[in-house]
Protein backbone atom coordinates (compact mmCIF):
# COMPACT_ATOMS: atom_id res chain seq x y z
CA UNK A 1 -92.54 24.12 -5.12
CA UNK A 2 -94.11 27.82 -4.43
CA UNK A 3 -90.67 29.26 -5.42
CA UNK A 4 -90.33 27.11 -8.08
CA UNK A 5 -93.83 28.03 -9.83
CA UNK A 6 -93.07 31.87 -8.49
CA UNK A 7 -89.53 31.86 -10.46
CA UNK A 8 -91.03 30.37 -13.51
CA UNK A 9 -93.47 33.24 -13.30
CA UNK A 10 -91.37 35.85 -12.47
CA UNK A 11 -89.03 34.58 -15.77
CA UNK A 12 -91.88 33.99 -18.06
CA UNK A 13 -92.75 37.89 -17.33
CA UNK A 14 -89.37 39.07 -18.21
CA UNK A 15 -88.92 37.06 -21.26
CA UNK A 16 -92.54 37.96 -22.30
CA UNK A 17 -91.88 41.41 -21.90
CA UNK A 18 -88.29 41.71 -22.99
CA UNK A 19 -89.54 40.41 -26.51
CA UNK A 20 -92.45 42.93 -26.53
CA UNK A 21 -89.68 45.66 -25.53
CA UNK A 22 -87.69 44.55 -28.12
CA UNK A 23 -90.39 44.66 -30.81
CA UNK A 24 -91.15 48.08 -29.95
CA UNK A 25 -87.75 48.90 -29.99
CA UNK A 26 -87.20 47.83 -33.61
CA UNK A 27 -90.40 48.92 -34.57
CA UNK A 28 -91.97 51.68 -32.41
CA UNK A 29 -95.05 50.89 -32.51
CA UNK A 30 -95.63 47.48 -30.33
CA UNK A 31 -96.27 49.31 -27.16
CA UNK A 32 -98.54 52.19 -26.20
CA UNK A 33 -96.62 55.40 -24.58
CA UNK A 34 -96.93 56.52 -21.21
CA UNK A 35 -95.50 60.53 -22.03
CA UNK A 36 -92.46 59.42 -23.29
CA UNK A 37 -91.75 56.00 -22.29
CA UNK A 38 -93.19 52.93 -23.86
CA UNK A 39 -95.37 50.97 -21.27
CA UNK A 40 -93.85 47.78 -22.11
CA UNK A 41 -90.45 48.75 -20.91
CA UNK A 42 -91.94 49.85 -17.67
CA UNK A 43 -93.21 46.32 -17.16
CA UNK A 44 -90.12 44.53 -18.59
CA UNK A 45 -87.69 46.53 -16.01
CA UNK A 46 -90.43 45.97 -12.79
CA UNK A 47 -89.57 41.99 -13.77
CA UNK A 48 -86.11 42.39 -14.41
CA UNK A 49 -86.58 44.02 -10.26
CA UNK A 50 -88.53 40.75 -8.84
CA UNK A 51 -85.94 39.10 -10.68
CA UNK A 52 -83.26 40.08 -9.92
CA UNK A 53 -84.55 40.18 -6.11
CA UNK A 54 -85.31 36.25 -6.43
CA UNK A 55 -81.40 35.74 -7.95
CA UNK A 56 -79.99 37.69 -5.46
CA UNK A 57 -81.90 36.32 -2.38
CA UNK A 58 -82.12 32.92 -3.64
CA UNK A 59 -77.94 33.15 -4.02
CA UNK A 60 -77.40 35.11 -0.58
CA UNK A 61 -80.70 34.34 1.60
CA UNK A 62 -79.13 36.59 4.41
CA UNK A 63 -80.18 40.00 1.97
CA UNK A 64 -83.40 41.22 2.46
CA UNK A 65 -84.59 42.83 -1.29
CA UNK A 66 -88.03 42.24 -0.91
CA UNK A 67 -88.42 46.21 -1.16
CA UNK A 68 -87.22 45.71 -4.42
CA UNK A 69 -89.12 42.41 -5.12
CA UNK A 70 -92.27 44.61 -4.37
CA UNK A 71 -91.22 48.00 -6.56
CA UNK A 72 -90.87 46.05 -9.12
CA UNK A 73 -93.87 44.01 -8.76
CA UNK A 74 -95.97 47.64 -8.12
CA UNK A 75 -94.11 48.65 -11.39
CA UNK A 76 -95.67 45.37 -13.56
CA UNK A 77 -98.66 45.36 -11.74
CA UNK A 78 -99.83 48.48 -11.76
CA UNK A 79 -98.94 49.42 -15.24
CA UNK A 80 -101.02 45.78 -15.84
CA UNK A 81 -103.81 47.01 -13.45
CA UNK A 82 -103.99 50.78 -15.34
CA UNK A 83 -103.90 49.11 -18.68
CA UNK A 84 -106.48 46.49 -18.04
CA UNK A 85 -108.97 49.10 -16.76
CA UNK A 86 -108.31 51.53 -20.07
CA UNK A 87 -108.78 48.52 -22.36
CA UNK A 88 -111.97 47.25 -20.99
CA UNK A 89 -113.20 51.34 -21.04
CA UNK A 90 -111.61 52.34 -23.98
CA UNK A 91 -110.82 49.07 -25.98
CA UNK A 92 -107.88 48.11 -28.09
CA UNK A 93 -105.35 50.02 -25.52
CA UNK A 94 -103.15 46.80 -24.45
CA UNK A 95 -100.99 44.88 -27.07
CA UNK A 96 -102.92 41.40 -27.83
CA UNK A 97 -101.10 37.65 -27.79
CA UNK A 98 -102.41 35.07 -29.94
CA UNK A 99 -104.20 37.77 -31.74
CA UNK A 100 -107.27 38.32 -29.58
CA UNK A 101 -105.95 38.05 -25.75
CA UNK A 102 -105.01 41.63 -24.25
CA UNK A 103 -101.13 41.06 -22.97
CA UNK A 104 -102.79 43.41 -19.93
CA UNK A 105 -104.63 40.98 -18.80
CA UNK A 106 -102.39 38.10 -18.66
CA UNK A 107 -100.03 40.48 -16.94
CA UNK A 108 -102.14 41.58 -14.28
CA UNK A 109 -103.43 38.00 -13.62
CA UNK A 110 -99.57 36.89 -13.62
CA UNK A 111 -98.65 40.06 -11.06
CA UNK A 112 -101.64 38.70 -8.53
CA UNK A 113 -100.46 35.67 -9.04
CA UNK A 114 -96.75 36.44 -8.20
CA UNK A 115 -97.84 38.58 -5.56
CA UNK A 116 -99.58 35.84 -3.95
CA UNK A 117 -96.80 33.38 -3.84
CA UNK A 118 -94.16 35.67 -3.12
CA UNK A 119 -95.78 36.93 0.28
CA UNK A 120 -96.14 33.12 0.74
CA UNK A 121 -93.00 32.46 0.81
CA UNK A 122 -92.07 35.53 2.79
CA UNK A 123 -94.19 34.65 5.22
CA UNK A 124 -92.71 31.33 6.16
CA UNK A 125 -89.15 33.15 6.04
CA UNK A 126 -87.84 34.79 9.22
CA UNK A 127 -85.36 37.61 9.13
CA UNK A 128 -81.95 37.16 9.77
CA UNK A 129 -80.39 37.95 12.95
């Protein structure tokens, strides 16, 4: 059930910010920019990481990519934790969903949340011999 409500996660994040990276895409201006690179495509490629880690050890249990599982989770999460501090000093910083919610927020409570259940899971997992 953990891995179940982790995947779900873990896809919800990538669809949620594959949509917001496409938006941006089309329209430039769905995202805020980090120097050159819109922050929404930083988060959308640290899920597409976790995700692909899950796929991949899910499929093949005997690979360890939990280094990659965590990159990409540092990726989401961090950009989620940065954002989340700038819009609560600086306001109106993080793209909003439903019109009012910052996406930041939802992100960084979604990366704890992942974070959570995926060292869970690792926990109760022992390496391969």
């Amino acid at each position: 059930m953990i891995r179940l409500t982790l995947i779900g996660l873990v896809v919800f994040g990538l669809w949620s910010g594959g949509r917001l990276s496409y938006s941006h895409f089309q329209t430039g201006e769905a995202c805020p920019i980090l120097g050159v690179v819109p922050a929404c495509y930083i988060a959308f490629i640290g899920y597409l990481m976790m995700a692909l880690a899950l796929a991949v050890t899910t499929a093949k249990p005997e690979l360890n990519l939990s280094w990659m599982f965590w990159l990409g989770l540092l990726a989401a999460g961090g950009l989620a934790l940065l954002g989340s501090g700038l819009e609560l000093a600086k306001g109106n910083v993080c793209p909003k969903a439903f019109g009012w919610l910052p996406m930041c927020y939802v992100s960084l409570a979604f990366s704890v949340l992942i974070g959570i259940l995926f060292a869970a899971i690792t926990r109760n997992v022992t390496p391969a011999e």
